[in-house]
PDB file of N, CA and C in Angstrom:
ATOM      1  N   UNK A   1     -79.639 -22.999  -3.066  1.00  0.00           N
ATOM      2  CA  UNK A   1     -78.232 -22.826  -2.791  1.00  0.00           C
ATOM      3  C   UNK A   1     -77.987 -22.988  -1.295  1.00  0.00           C
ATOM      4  N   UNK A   2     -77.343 -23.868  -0.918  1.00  0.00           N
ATOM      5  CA  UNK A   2     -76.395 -23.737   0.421  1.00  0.00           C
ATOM      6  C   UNK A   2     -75.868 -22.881   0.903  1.00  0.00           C
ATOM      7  N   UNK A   3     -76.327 -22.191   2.059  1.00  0.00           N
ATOM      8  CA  UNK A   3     -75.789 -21.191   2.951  1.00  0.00           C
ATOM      9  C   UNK A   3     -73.999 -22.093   3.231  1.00  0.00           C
ATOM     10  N   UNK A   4     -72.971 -21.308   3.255  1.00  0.00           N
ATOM     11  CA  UNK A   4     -71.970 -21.281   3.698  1.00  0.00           C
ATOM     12  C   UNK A   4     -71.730 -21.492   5.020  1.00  0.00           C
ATOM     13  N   UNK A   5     -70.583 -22.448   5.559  1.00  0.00           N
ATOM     14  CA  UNK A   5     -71.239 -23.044   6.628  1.00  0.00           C
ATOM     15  C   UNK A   5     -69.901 -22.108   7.540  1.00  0.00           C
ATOM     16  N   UNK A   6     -68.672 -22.354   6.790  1.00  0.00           N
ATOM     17  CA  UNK A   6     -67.182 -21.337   7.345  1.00  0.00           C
ATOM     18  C   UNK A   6     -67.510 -20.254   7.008  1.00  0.00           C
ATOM     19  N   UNK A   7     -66.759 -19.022   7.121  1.00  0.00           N
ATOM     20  CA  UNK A   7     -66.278 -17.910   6.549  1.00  0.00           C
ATOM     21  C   UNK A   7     -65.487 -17.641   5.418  1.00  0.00           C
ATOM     22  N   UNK A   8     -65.483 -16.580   4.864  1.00  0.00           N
ATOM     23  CA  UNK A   8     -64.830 -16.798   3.513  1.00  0.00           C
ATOM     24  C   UNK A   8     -63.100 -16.941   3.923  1.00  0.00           C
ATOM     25  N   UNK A   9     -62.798 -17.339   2.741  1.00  0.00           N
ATOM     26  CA  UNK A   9     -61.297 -18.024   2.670  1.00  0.00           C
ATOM     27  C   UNK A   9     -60.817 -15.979   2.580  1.00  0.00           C
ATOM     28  N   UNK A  10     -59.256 -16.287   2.042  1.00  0.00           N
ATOM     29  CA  UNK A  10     -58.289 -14.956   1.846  1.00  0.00           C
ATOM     30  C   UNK A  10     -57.862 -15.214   0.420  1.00  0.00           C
ATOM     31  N   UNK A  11     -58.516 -15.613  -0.858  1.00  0.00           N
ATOM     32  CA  UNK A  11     -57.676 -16.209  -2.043  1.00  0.00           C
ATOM     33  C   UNK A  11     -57.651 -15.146  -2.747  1.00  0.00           C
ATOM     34  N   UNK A  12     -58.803 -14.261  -2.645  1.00  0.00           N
ATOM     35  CA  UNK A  12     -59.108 -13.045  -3.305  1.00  0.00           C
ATOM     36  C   UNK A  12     -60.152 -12.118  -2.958  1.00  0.00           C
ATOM     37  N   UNK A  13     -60.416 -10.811  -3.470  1.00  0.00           N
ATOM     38  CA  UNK A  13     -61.314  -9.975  -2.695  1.00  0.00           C
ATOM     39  C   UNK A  13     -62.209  -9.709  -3.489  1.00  0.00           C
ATOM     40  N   UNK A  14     -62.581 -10.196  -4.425  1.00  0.00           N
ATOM     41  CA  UNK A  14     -63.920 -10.315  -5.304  1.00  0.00           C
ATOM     42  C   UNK A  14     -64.919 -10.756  -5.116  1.00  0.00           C
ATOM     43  N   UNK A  15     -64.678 -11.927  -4.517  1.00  0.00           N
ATOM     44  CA  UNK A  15     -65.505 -13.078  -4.131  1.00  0.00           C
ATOM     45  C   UNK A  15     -67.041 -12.518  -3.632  1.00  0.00           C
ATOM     46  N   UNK A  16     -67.156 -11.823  -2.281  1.00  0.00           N
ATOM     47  CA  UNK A  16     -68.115 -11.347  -1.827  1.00  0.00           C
ATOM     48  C   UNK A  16     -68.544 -10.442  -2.407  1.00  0.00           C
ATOM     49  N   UNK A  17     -67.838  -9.582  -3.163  1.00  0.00           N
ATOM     50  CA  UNK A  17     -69.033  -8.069  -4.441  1.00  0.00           C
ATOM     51  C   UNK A  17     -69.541  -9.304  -5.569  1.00  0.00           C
ATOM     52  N   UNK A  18     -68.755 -10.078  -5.688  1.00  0.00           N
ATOM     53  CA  UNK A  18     -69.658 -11.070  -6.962  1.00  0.00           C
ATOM     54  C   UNK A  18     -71.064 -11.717  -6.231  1.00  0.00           C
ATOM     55  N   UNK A  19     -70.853 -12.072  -5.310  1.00  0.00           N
ATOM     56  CA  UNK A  19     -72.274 -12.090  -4.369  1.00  0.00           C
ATOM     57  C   UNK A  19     -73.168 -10.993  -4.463  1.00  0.00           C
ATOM     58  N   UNK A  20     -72.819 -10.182  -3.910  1.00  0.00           N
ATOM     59  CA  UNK A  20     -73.633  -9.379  -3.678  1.00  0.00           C
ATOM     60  C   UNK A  20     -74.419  -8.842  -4.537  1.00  0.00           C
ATOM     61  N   UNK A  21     -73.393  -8.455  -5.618  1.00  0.00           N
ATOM     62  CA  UNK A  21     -73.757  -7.852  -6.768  1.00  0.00           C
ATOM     63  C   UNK A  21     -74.807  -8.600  -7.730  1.00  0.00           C
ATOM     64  N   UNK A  22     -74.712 -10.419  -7.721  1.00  0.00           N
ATOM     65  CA  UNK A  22     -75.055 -11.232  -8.311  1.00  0.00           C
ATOM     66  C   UNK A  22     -76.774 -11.156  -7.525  1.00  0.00           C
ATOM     67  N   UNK A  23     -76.659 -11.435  -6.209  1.00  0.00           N
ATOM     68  CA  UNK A  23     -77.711 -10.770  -5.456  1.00  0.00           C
ATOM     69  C   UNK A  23     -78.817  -9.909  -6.213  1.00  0.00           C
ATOM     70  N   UNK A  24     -78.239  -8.862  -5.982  1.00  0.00           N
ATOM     71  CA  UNK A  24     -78.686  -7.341  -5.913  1.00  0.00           C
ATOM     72  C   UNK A  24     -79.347  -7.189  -7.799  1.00  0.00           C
ATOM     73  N   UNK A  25     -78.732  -8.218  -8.613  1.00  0.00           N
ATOM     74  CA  UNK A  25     -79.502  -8.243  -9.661  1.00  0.00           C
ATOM     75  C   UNK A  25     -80.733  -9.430 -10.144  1.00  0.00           C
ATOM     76  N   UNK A  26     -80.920 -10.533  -8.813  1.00  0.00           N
ATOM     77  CA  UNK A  26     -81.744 -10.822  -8.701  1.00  0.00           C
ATOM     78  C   UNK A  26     -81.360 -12.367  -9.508  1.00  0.00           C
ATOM     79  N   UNK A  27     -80.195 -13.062  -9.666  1.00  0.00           N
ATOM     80  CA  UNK A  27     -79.505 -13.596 -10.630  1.00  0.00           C
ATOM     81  C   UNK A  27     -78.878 -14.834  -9.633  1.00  0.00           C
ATOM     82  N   UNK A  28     -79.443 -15.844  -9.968  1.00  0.00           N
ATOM     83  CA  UNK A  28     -78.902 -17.286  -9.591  1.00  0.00           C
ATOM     84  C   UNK A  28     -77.897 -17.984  -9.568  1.00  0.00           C
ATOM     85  N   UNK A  29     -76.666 -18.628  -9.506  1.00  0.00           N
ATOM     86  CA  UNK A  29     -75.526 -18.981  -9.895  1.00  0.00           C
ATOM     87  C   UNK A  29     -75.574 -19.321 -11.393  1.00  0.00           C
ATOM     88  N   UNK A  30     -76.991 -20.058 -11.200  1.00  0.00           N
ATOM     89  CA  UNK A  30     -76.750 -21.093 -12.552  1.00  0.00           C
ATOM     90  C   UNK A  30     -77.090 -19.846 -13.951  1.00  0.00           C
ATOM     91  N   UNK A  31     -77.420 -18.811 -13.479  1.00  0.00           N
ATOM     92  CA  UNK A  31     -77.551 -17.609 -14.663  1.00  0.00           C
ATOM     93  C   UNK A  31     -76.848 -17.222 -14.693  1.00  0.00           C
ATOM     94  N   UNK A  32     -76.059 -16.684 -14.027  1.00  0.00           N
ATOM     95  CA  UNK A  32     -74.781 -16.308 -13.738  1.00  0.00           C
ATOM     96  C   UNK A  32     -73.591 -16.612 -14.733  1.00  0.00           C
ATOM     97  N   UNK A  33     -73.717 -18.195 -14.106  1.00  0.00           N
ATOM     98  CA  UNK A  33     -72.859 -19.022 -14.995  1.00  0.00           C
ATOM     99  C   UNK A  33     -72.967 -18.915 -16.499  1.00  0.00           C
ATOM    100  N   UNK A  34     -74.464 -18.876 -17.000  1.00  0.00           N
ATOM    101  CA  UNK A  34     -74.866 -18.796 -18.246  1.00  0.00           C
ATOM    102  C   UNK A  34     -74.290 -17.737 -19.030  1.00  0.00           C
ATOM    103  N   UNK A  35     -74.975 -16.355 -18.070  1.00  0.00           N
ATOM    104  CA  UNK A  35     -73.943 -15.057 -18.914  1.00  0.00           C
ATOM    105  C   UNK A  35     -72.587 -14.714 -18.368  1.00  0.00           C
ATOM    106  N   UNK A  36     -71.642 -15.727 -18.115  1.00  0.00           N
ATOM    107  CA  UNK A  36     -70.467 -16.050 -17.912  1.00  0.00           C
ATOM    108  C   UNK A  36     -70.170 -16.049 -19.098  1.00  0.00           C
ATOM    109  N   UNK A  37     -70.609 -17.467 -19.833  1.00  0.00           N
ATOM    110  CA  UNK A  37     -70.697 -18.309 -20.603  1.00  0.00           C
ATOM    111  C   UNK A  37     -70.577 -17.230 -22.033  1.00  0.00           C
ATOM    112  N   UNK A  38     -71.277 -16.005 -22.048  1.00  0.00           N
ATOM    113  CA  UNK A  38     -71.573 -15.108 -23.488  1.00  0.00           C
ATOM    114  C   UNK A  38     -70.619 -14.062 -23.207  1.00  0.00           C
ATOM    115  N   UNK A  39     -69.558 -14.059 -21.822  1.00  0.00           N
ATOM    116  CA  UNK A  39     -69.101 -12.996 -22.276  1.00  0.00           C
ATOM    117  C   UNK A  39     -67.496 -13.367 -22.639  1.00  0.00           C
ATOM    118  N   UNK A  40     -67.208 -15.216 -22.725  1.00  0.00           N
ATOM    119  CA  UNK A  40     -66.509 -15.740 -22.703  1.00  0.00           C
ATOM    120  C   UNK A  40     -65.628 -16.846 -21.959  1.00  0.00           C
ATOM    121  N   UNK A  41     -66.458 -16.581 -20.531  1.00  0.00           N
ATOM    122  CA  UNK A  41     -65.661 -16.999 -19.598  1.00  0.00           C
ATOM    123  C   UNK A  41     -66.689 -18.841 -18.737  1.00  0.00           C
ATOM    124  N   UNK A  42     -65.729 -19.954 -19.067  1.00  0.00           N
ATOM    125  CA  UNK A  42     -66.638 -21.079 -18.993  1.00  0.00           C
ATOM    126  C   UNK A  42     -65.815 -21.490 -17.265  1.00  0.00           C
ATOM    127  N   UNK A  43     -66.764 -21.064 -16.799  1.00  0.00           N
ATOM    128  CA  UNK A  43     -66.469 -21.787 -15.563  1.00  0.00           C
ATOM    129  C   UNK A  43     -67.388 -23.027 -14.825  1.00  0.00           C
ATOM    130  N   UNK A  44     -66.947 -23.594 -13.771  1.00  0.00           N
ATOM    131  CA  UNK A  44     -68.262 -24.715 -13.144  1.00  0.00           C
ATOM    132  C   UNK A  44     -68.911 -24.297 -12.130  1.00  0.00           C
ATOM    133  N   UNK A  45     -69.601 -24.769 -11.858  1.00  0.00           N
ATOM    134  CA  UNK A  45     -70.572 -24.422 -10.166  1.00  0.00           C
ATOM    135  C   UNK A  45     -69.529 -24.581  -9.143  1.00  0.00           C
ATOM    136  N   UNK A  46     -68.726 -25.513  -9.636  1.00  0.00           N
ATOM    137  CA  UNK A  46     -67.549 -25.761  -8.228  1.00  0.00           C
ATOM    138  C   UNK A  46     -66.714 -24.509  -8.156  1.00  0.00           C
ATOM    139  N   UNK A  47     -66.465 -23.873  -9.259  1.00  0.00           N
ATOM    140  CA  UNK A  47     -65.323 -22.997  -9.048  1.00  0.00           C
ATOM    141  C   UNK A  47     -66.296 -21.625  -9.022  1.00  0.00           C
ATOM    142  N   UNK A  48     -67.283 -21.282  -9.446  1.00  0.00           N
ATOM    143  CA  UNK A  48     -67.606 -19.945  -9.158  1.00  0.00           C
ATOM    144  C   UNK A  48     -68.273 -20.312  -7.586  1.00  0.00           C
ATOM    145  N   UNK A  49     -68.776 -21.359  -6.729  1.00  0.00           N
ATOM    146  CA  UNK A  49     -68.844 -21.387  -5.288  1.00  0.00           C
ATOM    147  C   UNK A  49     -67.547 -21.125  -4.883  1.00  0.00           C
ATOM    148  N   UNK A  50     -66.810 -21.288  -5.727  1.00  0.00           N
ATOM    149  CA  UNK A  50     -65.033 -21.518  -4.556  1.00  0.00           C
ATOM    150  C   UNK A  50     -64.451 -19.730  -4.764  1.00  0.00           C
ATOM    151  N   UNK A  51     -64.689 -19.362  -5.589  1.00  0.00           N
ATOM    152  CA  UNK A  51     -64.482 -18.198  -6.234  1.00  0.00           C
ATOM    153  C   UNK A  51     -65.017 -17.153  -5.005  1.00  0.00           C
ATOM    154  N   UNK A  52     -66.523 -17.407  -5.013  1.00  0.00           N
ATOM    155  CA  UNK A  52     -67.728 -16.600  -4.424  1.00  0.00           C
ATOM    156  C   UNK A  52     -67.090 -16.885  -2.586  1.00  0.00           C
ATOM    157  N   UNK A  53     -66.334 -17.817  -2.323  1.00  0.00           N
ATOM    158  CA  UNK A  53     -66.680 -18.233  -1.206  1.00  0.00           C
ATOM    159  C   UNK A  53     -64.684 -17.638  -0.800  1.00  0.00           C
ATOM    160  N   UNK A  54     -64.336 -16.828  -1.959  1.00  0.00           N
ATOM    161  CA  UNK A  54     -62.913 -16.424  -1.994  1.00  0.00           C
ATOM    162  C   UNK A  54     -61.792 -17.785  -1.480  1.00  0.00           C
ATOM    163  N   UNK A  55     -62.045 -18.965  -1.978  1.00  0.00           N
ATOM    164  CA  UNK A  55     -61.419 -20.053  -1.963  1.00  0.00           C
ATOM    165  C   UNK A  55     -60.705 -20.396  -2.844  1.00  0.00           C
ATOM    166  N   UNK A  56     -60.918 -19.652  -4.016  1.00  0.00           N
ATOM    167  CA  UNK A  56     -59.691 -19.783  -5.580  1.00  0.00           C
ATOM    168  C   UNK A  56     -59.258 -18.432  -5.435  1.00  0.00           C
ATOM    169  N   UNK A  57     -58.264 -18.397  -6.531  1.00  0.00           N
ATOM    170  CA  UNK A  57     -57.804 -17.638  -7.069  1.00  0.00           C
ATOM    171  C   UNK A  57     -58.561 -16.819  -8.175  1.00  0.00           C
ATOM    172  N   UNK A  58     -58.462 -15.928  -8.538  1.00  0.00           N
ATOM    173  CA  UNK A  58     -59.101 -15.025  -9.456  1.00  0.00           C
ATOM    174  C   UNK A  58     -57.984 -14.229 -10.323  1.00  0.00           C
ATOM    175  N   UNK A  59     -57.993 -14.778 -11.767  1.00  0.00           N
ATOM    176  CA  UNK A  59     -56.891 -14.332 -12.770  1.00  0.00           C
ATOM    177  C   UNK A  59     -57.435 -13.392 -12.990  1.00  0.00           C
ATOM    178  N   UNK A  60     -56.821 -12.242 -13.544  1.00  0.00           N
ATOM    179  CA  UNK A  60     -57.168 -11.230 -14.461  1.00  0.00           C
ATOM    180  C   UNK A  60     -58.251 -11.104 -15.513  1.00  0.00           C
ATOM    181  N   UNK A  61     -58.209 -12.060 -16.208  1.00  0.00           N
ATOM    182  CA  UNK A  61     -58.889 -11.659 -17.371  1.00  0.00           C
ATOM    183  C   UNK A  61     -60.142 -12.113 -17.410  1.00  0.00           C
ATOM    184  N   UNK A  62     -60.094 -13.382 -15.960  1.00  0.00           N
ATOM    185  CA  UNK A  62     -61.602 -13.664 -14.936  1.00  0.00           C
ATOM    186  C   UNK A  62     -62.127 -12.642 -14.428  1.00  0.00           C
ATOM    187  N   UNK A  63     -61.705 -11.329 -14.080  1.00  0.00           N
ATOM    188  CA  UNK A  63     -62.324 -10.025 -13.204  1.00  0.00           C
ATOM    189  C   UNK A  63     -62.784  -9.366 -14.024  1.00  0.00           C
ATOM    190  N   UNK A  64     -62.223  -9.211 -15.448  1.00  0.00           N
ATOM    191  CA  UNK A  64     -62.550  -8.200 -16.684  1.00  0.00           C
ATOM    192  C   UNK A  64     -64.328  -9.072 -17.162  1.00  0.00           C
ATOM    193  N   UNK A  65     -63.754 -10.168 -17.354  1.00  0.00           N
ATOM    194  CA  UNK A  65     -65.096 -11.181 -17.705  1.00  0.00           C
ATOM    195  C   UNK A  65     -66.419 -11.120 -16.359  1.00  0.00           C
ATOM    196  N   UNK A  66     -65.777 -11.389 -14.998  1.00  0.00           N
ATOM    197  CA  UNK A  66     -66.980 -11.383 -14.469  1.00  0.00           C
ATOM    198  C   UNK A  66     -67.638  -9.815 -14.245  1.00  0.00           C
ATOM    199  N   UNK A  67     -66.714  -8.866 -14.120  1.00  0.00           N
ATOM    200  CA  UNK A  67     -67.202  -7.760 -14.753  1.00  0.00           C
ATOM    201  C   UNK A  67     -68.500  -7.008 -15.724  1.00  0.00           C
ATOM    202  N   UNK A  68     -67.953  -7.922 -16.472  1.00  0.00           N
ATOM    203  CA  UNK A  68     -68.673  -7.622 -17.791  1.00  0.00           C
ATOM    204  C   UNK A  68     -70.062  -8.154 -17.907  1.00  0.00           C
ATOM    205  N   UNK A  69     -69.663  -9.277 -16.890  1.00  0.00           N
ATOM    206  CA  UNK A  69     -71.166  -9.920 -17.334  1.00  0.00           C
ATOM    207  C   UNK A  69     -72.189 -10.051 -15.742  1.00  0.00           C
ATOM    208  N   UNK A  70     -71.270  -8.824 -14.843  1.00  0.00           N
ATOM    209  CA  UNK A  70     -72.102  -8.175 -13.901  1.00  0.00           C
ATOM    210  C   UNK A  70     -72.691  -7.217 -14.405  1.00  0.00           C
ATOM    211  N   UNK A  71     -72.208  -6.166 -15.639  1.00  0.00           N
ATOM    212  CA  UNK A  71     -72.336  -5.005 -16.271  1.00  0.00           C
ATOM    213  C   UNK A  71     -72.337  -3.974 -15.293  1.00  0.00           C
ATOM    214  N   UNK A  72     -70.744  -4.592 -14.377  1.00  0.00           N
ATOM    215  CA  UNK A  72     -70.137  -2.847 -13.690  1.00  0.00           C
ATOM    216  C   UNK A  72     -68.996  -3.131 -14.057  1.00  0.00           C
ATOM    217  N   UNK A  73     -68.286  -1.492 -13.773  1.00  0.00           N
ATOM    218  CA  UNK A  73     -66.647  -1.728 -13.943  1.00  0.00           C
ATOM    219  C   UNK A  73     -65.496  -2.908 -13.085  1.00  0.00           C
ATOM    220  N   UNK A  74     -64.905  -2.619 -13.351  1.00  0.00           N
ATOM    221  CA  UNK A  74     -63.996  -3.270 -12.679  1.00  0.00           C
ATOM    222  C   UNK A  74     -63.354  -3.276 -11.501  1.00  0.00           C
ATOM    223  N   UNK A  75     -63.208  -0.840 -11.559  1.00  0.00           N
ATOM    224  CA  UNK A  75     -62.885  -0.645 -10.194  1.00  0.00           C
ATOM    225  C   UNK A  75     -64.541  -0.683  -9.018  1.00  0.00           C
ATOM    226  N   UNK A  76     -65.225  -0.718  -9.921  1.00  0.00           N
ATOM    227  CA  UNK A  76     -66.877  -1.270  -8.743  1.00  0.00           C
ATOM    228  C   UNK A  76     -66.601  -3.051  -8.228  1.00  0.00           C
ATOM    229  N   UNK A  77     -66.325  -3.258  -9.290  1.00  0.00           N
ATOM    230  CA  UNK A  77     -65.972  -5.067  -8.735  1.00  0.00           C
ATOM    231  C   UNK A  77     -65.244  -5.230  -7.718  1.00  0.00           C
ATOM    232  N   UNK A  78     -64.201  -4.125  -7.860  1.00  0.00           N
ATOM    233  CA  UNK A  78     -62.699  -4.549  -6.376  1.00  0.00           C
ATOM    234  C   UNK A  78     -63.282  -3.763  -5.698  1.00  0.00           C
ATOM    235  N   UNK A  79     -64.257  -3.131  -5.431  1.00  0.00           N
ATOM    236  CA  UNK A  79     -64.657  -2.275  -4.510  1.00  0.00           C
ATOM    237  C   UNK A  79     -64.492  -0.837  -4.108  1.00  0.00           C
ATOM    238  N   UNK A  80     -64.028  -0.237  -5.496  1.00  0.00           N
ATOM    239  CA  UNK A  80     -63.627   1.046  -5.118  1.00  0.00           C
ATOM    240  C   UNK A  80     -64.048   1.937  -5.533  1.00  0.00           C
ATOM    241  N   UNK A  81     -64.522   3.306  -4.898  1.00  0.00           N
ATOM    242  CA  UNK A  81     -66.172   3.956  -5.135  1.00  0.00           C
ATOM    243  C   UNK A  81     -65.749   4.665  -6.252  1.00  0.00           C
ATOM    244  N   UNK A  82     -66.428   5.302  -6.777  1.00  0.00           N
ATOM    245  CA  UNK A  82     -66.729   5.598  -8.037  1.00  0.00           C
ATOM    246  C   UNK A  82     -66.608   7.617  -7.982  1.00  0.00           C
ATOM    247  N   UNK A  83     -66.016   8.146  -6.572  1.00  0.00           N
ATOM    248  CA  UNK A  83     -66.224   9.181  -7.017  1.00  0.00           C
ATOM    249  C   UNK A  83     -65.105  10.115  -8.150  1.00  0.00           C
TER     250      UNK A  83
END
């Protein structure tokens, strides 16, 4: 994968916990993409880089899905602690 060469865009604030998180479970884009894929949600390499890189937009029912197939909540996805 290509290191990012700008800074992230302002399209949305997901972008970087889907990194991280995607990271932190040890999980490749292209797996990623795969259990995208089972929890419903068919996206491309172009748009989850553009996504990741907060360069798209992020619908609703894309946050519930990538969510799901991070296997955290939702308010962990937008970043908001859990106490």
């Amino acid at each position: 994968m290509k290191h990012r060469k700008e800074p992230p865009g302002d399209k949305n604030i997901i972008g970087t916990r889907v990194v991280a998180l995607r990271k932190a479970k040890k999980m490749k884009q292209k797996e990623f993409l795969a259990k995208l894929q089972t929890v419903g949600l068919d996206l491309s390499p172009t748009s989850l880089s553009r996504l990741e890189g907060q360069e798209r937009l992020v619908q609703d029912f894309e946050v519930v899905a990538i969510a799901k197939a991070l296997d955290v909540s939702v308010r962990e996805l937008l970043g908001e602690s859990l106490d």
